[in-house]
C-alpha atoms as a PDB file:
ATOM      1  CA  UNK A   1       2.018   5.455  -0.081  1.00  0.00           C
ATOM      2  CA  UNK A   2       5.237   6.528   1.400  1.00  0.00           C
ATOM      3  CA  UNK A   3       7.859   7.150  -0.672  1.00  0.00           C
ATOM      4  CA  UNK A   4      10.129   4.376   0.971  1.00  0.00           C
ATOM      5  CA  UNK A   5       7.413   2.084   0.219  1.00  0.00           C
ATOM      6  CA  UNK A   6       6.998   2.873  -3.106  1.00  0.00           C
ATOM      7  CA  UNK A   7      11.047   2.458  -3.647  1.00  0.00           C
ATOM      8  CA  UNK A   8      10.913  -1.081  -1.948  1.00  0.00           C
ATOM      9  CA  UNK A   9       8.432  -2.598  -4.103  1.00  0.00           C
ATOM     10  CA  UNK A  10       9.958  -1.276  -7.361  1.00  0.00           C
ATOM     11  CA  UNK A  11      13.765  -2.248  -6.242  1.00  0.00           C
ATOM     12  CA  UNK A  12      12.337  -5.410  -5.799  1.00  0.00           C
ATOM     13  CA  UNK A  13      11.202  -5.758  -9.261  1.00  0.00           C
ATOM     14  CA  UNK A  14      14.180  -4.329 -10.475  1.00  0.00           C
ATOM     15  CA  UNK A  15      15.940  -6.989  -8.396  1.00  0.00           C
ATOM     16  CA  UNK A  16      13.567  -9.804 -10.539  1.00  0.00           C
ATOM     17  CA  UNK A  17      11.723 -10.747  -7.676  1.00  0.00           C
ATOM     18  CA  UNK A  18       8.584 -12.168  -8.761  1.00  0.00           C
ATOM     19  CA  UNK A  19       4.533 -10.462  -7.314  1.00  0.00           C
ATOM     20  CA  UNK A  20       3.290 -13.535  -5.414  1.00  0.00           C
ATOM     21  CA  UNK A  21       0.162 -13.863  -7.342  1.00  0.00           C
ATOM     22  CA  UNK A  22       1.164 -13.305 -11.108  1.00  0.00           C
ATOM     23  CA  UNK A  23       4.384 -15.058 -10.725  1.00  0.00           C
ATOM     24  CA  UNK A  24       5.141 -11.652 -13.042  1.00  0.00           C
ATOM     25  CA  UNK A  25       8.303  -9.277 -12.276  1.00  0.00           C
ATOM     26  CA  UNK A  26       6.060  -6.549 -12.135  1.00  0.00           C
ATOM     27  CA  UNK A  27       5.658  -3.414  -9.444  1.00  0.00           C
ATOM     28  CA  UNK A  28       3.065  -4.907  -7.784  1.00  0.00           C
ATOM     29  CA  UNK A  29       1.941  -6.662  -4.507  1.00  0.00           C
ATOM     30  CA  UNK A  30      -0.490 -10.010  -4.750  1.00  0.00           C
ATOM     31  CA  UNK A  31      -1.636  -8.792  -7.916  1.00  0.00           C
ATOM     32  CA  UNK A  32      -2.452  -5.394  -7.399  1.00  0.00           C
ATOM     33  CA  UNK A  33      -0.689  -2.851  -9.614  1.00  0.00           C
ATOM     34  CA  UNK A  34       1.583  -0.352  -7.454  1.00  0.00           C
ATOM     35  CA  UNK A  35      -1.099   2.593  -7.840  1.00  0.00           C
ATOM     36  CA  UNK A  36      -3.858   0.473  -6.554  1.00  0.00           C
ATOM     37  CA  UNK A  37      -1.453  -0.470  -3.648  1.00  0.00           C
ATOM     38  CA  UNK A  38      -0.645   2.767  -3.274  1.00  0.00           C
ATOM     39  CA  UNK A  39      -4.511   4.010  -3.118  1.00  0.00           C
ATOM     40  CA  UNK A  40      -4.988   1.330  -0.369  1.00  0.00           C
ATOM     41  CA  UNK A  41      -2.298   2.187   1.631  1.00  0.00           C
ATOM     42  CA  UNK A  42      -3.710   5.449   1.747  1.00  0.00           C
ATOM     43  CA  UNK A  43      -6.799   4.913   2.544  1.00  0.00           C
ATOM     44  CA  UNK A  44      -5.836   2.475   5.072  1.00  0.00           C
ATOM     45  CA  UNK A  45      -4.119   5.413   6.771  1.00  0.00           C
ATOM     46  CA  UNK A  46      -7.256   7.812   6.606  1.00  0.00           C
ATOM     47  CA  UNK A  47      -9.179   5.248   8.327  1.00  0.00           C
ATOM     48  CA  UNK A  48      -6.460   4.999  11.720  1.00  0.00           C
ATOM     49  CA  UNK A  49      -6.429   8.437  11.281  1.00  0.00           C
ATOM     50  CA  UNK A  50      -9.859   8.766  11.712  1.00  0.00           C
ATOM     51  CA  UNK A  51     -10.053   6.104  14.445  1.00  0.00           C
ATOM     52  CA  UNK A  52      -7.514   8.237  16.432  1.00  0.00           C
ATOM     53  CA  UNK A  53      -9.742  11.172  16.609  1.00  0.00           C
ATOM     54  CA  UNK A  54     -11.949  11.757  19.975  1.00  0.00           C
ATOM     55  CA  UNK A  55     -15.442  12.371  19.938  1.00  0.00           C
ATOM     56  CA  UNK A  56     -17.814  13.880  22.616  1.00  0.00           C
ATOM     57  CA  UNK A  57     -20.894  12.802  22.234  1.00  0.00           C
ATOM     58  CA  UNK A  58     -23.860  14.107  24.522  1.00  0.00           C
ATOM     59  CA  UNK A  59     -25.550  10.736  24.321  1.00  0.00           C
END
């Protein structure tokens, strides 16, 4: 996750907002602790990276 990420979902905890789904003011998004998030984000990222990549195929 990038780091300006990262510092927006903790200053919003710090600012008492509340994660959607626990009603908690937590560092987390819908439930999902921050280093969860942070995994997805990541591999959300691989995956367009990999989808930006041409192939030749000889088929």
């Amino acid at each position: 996750m990038s780091a300006p990420e990262r510092r927006t979902i903790e200053a919003c905890s710090w600012a008492s907002a509340a994660d959607g789904s626990t009603g908690m003011m937590t560092a987390s998004v819908d439930g999902i602790p921050l280093w969860v998030h942070e995994q997805v984000v990541g591999l959300l990222r691989e995956m367009v990276g990999l989808a930006s990549i041409s192939l030749k195929r000889d088929f």
